[in-house]
N, C-alpha and C. Protein backbone atom coordinates (compact mmCIF):
# COMPACT_ATOMS: atom_id res chain seq x y z
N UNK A 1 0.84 -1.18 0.00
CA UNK A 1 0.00 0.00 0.00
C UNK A 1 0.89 1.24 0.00
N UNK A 2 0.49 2.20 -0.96
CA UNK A 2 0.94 3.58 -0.97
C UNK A 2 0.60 4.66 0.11
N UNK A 3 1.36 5.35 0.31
CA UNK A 3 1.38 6.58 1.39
C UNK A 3 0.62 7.34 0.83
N UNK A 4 -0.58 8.09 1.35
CA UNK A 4 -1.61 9.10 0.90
C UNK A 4 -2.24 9.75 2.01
N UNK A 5 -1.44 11.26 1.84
CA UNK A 5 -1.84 12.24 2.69
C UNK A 5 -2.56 13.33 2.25
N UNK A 6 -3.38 13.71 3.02
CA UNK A 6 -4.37 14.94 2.56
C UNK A 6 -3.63 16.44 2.87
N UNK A 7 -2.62 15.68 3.49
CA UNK A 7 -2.08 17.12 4.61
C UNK A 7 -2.75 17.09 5.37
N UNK A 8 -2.09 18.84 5.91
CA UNK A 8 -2.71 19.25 7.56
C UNK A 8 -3.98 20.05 6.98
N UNK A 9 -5.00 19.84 7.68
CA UNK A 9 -6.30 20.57 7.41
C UNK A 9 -6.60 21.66 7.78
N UNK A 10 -7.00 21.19 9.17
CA UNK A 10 -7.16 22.04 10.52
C UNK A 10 -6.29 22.45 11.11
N UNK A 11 -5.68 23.63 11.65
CA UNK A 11 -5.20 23.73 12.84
C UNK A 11 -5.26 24.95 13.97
N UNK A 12 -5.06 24.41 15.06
CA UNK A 12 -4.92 25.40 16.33
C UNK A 12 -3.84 25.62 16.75
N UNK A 13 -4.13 27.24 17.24
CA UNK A 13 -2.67 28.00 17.23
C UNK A 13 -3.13 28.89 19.05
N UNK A 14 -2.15 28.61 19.80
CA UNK A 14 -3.02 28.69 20.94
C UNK A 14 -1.75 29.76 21.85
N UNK A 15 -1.55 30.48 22.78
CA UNK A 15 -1.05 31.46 23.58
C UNK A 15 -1.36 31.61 24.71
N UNK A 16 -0.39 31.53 25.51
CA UNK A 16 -0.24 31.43 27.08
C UNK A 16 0.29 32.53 27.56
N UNK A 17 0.11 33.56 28.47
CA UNK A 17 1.18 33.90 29.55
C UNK A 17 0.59 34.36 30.22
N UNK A 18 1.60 34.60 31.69
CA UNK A 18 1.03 34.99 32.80
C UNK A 18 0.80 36.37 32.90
N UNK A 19 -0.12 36.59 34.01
CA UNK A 19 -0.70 38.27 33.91
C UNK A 19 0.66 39.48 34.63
N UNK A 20 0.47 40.59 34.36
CA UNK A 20 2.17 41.22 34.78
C UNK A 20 1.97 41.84 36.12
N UNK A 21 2.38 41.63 37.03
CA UNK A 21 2.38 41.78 38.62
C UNK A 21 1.57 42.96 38.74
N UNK A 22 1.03 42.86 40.10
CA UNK A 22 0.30 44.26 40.72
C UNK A 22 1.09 45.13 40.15
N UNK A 23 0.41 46.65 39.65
CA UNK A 23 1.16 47.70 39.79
C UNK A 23 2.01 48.16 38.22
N UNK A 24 1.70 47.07 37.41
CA UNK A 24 2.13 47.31 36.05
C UNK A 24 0.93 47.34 35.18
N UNK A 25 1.14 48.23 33.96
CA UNK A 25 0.58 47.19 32.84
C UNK A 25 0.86 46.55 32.13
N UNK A 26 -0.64 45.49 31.83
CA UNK A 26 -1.10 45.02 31.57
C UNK A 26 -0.23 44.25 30.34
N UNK A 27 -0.09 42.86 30.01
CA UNK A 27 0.24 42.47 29.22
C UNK A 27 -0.39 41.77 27.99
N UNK A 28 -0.14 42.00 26.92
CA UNK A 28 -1.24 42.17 25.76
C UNK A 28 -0.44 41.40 24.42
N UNK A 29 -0.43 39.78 24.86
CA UNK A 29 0.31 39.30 23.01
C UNK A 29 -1.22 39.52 22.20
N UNK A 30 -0.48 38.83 20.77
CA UNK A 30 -1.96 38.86 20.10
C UNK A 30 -1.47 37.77 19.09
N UNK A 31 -2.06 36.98 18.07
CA UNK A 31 -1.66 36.13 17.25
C UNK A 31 -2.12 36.73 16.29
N UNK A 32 -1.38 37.09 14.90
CA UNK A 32 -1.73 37.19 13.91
C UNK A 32 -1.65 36.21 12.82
N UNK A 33 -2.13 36.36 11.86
CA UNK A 33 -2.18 34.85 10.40
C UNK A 33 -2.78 35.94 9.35
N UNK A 34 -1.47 35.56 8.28
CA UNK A 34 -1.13 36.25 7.43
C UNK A 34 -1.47 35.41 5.91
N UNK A 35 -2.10 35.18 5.13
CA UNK A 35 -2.34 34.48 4.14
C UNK A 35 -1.25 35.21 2.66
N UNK A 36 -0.57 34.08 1.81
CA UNK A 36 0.04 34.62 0.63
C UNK A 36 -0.60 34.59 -0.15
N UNK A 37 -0.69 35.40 -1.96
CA UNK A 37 -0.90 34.58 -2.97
C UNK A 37 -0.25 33.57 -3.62
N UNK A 38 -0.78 32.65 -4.16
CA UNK A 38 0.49 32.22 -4.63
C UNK A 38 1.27 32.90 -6.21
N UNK A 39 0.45 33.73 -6.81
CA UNK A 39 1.37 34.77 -7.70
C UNK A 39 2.28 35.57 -6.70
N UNK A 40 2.64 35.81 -5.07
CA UNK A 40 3.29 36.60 -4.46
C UNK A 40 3.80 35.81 -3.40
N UNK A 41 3.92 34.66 -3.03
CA UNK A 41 4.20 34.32 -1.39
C UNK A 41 5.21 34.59 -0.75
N UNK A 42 5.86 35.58 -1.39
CA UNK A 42 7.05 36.50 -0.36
C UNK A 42 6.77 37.80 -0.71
N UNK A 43 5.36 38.07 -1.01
CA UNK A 43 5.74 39.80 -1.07
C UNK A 43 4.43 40.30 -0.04
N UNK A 44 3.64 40.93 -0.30
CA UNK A 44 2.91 41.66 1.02
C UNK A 44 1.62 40.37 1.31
N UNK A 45 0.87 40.47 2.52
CA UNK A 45 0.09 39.56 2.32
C UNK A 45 -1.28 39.78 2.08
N UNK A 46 -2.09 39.10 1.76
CA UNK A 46 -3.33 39.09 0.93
C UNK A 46 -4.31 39.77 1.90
N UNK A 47 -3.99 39.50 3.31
CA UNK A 47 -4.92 40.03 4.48
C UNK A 47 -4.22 39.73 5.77
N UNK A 48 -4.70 40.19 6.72
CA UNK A 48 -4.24 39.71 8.18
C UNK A 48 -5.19 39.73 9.11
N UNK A 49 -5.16 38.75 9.93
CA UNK A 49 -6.52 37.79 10.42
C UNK A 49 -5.74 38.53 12.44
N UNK A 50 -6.40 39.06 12.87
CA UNK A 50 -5.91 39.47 14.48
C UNK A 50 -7.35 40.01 15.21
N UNK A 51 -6.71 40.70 16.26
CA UNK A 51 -7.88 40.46 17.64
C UNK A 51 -9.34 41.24 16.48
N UNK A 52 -10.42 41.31 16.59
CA UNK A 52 -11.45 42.12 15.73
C UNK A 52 -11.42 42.00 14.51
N UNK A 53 -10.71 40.64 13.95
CA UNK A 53 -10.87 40.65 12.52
C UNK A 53 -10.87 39.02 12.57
N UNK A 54 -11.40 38.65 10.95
CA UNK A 54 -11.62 37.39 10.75
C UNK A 54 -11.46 37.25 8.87
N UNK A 55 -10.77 36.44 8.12
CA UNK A 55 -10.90 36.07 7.39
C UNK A 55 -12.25 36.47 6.41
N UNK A 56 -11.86 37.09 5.29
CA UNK A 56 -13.27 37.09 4.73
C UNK A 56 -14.07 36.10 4.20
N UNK A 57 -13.41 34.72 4.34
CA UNK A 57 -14.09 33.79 3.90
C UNK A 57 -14.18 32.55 5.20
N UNK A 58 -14.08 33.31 6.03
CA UNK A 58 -14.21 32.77 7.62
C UNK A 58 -13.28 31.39 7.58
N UNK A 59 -12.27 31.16 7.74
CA UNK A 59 -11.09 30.01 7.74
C UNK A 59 -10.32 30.29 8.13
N UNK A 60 -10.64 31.82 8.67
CA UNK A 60 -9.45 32.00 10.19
C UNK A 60 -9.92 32.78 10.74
N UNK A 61 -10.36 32.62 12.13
CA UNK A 61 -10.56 33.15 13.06
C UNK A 61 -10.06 33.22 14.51
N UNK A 62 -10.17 34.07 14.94
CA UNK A 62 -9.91 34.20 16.48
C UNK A 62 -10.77 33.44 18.05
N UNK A 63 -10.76 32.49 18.37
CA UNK A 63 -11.79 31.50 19.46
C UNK A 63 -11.57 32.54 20.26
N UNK A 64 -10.47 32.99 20.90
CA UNK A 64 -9.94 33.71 22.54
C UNK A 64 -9.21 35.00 22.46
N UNK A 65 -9.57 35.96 23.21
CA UNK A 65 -8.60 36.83 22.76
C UNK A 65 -8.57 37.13 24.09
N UNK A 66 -7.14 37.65 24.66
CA UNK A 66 -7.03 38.21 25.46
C UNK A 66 -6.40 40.01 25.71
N UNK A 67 -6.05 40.60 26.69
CA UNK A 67 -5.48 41.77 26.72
C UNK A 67 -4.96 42.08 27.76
N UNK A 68 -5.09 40.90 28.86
CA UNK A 68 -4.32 40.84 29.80
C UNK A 68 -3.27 39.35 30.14
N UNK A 69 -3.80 38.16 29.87
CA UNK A 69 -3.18 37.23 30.23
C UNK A 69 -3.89 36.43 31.58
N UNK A 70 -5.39 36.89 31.49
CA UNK A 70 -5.64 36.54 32.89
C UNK A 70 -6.72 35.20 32.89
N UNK A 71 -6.90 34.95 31.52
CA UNK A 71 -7.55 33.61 31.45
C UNK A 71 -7.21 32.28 31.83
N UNK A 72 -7.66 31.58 31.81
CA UNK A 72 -7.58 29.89 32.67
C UNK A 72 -6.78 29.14 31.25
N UNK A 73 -5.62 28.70 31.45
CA UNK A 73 -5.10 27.77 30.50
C UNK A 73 -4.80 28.64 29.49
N UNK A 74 -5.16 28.36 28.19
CA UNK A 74 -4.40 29.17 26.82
C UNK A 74 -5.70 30.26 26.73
N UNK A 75 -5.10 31.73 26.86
CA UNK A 75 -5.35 32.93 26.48
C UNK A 75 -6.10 33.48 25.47
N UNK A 76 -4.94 33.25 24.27
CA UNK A 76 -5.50 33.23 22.86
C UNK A 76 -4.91 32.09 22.22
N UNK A 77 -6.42 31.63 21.60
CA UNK A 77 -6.81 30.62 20.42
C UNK A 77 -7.44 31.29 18.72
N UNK A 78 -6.48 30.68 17.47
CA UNK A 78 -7.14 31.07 16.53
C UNK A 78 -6.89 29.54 15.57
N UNK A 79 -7.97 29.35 15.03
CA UNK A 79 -8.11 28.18 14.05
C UNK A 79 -8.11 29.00 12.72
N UNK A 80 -7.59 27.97 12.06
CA UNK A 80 -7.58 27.63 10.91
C UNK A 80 -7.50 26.77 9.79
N UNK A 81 -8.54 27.18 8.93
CA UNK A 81 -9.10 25.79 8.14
C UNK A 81 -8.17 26.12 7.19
N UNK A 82 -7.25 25.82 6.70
CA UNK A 82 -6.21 25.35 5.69
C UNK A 82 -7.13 24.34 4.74
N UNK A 83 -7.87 23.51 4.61
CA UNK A 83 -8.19 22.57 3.91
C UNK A 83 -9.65 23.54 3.27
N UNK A 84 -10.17 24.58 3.83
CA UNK A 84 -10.70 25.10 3.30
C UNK A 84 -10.66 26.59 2.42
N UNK A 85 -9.29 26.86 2.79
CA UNK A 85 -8.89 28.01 2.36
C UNK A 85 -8.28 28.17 0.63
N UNK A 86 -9.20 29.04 0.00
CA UNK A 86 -8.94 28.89 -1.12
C UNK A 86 -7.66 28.67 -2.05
N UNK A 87 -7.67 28.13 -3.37
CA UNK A 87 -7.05 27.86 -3.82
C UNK A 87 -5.58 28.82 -4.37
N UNK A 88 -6.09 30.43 -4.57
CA UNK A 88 -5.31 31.17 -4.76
C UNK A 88 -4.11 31.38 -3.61
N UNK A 89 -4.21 30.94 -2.36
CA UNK A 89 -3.40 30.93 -0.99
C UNK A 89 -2.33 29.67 -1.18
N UNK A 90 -1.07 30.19 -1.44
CA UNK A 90 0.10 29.14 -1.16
C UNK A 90 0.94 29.18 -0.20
N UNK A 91 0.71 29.91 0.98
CA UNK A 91 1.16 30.09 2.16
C UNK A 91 0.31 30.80 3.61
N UNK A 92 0.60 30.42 4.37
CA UNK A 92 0.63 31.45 5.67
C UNK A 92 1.35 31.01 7.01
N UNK A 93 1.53 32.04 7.50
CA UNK A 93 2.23 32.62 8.03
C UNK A 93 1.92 32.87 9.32
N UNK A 94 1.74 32.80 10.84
CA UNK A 94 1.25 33.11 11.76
C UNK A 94 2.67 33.55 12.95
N UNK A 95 1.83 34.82 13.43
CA UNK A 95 2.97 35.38 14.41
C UNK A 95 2.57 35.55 15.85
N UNK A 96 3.15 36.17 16.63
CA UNK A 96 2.79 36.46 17.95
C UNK A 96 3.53 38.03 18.19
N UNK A 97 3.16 38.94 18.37
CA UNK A 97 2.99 40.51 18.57
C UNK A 97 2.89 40.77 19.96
N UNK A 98 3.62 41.53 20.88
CA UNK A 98 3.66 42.20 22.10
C UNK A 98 2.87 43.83 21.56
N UNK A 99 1.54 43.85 22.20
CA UNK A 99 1.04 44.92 22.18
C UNK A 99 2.48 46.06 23.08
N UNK A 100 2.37 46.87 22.64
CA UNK A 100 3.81 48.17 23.38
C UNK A 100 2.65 49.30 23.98
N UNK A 101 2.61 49.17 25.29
CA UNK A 101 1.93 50.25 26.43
C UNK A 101 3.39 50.46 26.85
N UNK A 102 4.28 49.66 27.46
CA UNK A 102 5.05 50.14 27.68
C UNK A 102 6.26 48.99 26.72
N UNK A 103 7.73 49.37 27.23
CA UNK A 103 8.67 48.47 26.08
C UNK A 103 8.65 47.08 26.62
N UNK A 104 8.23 46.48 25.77
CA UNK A 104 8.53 44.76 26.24
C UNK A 104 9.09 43.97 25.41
N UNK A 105 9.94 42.99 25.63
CA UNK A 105 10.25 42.11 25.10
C UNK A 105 9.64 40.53 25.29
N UNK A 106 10.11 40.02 24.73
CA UNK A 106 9.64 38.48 24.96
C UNK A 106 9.99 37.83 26.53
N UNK A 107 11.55 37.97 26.56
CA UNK A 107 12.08 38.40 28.09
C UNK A 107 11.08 38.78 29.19
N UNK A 108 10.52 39.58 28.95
CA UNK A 108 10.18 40.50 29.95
C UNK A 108 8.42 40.04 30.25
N UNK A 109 7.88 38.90 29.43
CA UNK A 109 6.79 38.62 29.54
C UNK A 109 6.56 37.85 30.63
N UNK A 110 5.52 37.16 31.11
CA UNK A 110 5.48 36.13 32.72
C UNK A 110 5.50 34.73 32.06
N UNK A 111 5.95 33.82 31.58
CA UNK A 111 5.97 32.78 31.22
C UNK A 111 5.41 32.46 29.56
N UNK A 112 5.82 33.07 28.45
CA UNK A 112 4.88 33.01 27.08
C UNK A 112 5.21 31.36 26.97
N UNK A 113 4.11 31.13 25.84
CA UNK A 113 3.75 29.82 25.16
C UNK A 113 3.06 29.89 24.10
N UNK A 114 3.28 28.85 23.18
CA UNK A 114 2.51 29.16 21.81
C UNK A 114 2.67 27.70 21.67
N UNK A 115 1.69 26.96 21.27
CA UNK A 115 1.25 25.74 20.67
C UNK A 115 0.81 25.61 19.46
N UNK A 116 1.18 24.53 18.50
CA UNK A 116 0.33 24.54 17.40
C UNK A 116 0.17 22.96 17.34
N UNK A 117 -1.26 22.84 17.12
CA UNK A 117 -1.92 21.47 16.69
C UNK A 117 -2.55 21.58 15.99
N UNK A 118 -2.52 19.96 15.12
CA UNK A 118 -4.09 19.42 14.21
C UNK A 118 -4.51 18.34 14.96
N UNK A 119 -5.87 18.60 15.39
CA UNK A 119 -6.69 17.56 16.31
C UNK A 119 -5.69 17.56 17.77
N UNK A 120 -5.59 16.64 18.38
CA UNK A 120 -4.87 16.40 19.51
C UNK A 120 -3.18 15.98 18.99
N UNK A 121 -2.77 16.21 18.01
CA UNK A 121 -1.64 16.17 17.70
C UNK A 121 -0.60 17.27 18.01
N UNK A 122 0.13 17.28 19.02
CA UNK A 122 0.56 18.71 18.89
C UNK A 122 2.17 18.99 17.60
N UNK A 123 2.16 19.68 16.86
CA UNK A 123 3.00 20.11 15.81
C UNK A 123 4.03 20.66 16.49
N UNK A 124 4.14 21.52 17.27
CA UNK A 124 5.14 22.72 17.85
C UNK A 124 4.78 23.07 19.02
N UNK A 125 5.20 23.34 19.83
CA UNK A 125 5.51 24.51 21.18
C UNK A 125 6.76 24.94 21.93
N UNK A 126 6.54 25.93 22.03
CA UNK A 126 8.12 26.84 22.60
C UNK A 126 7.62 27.76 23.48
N UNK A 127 8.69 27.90 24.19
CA UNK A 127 8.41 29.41 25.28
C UNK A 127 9.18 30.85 25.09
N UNK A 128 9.52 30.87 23.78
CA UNK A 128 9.77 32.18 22.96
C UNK A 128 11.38 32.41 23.69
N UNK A 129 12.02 31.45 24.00
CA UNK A 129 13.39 31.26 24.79
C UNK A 129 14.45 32.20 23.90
N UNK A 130 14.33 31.00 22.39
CA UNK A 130 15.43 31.72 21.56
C UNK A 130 15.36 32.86 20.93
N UNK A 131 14.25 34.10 21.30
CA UNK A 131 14.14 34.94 20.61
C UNK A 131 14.06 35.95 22.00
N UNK A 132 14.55 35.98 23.34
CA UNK A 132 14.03 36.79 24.50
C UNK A 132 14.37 38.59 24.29
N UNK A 133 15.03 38.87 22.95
CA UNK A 133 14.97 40.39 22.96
C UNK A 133 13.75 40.87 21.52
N UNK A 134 13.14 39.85 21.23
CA UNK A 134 12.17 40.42 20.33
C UNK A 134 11.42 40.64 20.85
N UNK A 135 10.27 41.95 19.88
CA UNK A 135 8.93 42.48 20.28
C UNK A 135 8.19 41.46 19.52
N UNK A 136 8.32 40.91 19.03
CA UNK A 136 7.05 40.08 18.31
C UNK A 136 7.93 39.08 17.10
N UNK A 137 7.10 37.42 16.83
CA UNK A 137 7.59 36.64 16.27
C UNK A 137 6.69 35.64 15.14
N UNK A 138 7.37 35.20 14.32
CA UNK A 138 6.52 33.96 13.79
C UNK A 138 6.63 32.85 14.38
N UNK A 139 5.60 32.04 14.34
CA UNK A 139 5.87 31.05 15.05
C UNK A 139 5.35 29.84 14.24
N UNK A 140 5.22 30.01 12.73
CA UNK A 140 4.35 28.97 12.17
C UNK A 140 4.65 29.47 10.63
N UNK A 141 4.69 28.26 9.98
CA UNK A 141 4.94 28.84 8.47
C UNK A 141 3.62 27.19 7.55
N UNK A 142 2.67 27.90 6.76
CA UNK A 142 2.00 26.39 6.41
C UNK A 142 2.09 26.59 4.95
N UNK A 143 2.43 25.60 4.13
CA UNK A 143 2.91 25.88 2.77
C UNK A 143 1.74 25.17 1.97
N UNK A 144 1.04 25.54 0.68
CA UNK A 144 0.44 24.18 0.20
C UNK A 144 1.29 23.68 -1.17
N UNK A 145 1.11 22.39 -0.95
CA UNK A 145 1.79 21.67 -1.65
C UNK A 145 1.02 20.37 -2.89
N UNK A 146 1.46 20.77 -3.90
CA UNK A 146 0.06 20.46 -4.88
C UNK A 146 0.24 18.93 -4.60
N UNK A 147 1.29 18.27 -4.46
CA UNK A 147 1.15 16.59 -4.31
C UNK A 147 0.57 16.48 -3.02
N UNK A 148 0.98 16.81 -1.87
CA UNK A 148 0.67 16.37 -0.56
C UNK A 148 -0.31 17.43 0.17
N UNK A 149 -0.46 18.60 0.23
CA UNK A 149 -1.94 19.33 0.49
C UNK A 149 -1.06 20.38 1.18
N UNK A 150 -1.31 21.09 2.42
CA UNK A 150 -0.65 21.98 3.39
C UNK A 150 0.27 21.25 4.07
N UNK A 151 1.22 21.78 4.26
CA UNK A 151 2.50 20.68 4.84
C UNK A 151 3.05 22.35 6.33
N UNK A 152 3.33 21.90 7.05
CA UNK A 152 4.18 23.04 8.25
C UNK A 152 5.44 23.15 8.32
N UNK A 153 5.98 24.05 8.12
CA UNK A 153 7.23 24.44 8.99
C UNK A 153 7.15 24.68 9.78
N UNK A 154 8.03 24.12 10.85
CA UNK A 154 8.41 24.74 12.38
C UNK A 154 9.48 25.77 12.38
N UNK A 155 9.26 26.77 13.33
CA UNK A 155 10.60 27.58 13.67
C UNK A 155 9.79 29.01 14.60
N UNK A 156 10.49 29.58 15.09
CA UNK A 156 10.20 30.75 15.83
C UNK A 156 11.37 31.93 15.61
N UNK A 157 10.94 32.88 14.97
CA UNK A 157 11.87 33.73 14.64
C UNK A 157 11.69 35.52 14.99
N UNK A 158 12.33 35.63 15.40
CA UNK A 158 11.93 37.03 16.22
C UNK A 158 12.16 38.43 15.56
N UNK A 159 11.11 39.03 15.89
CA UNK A 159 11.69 40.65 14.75
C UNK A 159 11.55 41.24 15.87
N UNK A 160 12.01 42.73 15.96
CA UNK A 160 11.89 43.93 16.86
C UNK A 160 11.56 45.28 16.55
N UNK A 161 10.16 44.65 15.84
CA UNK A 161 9.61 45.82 14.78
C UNK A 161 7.99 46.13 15.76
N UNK A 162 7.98 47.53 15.65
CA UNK A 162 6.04 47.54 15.94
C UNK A 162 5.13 46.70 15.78
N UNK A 163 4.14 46.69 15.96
CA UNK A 163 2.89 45.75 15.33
C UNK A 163 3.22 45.94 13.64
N UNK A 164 2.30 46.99 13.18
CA UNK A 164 2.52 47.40 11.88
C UNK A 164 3.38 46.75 11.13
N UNK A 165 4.63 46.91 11.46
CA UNK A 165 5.71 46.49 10.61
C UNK A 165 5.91 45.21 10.58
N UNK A 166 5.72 44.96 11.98
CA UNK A 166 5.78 43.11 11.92
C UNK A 166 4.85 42.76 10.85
N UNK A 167 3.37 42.95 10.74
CA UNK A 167 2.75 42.50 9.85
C UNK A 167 2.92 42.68 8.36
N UNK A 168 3.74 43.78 8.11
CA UNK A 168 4.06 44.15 6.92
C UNK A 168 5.43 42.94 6.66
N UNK A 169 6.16 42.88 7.42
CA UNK A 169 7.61 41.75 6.95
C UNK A 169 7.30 40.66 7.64
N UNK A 170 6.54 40.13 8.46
CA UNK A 170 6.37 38.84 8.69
C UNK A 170 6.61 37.44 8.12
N UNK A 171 6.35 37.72 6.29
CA UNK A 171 6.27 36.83 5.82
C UNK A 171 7.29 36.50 4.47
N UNK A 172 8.00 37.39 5.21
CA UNK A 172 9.80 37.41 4.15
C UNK A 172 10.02 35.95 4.73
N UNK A 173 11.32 35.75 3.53
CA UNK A 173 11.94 34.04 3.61
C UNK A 173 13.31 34.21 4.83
N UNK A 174 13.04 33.21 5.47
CA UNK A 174 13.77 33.25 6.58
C UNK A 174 15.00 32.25 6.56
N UNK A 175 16.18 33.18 6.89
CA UNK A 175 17.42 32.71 6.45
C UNK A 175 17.91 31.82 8.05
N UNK A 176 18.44 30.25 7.87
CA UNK A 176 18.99 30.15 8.80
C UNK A 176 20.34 30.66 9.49
């Protein structure tokens, strides 16, 4: 018997951390997901899916959002249907963003976490270790692949750019 994969379909992209001691504020990641074309999948992206926004063809959305860190277990949750996401999409891209009230780094957060699964499978998780002087990171790269369907890269890579900008270069090719 031959090997026959549909790829990854589904997946969940999930965010942890702890809330920032009496007397500070407030700590505020956010997950963004960035869709390519595939006439462009390294140049700007087609849309960006974050807290008050959703996919216009609903295949990515936001379950959880937080703005403090003070929820039970994972914070923020956003799914995405990859198996339903149209055909013109040959990539995306998903990051994690430090809202800036005041300067933070990854460092400086109470314990971060980022998970990614399909079904109870978990794909990835890290605690943003190798990146502790970035403001915000990718943490997910999903490619589609015309023989085998959406396939993942793992990696976590850190920029030290605003929100804005992160979302604008997020989805450049990443050099080891």
């Amino acid at each position: 018997m031959t090997g026959f994969s549909k790829g990854i379909r589904k997946v969940e992209v999930a965010l942890q951390w702890d809330p920032s001691p009496a007397g500070q504020p407030p700590t505020d990641l956010d997950i963004i997901a960035a869709p390519y074309l595939a006439s462009d999948p390294y140049g700007a992206p087609a849309y960006l899916v974050h807290f008050d926004s959703r996919s216009p063809d609903g295949t990515i959305f936001l379950n959880r959002d937080s703005k403090d860190g003070k929820g039970f277990g994972w914070d923020e949750v956003m799914t995405l249907e990859l198996d339903r996401l149209d055909g013109r999409y040959a990539r995306v891209v998903v990051g994690v963003v430090i809202q800036q009230q005041v300067d933070r780094t990854f460092a400086n957060v109470l314990n971060p976490a980022v998970r990614i699964r399909e079904g109870y499978n978990v794909l990835a998780q890290d605690d943003f270790g190798s990146v502790p002087g970035a403001t915000a990171a990718t943490v997910a790269e999903f490619v589609r692949d015309e023989s085998r369907g959406w396939t993942f890269r793992a990696g976590v890579y850190g920029f030290e750019d605003d929100p804005a900008t992160f979302a604008r270069h997020m989805g450049r090719a990443h050099r080891p």
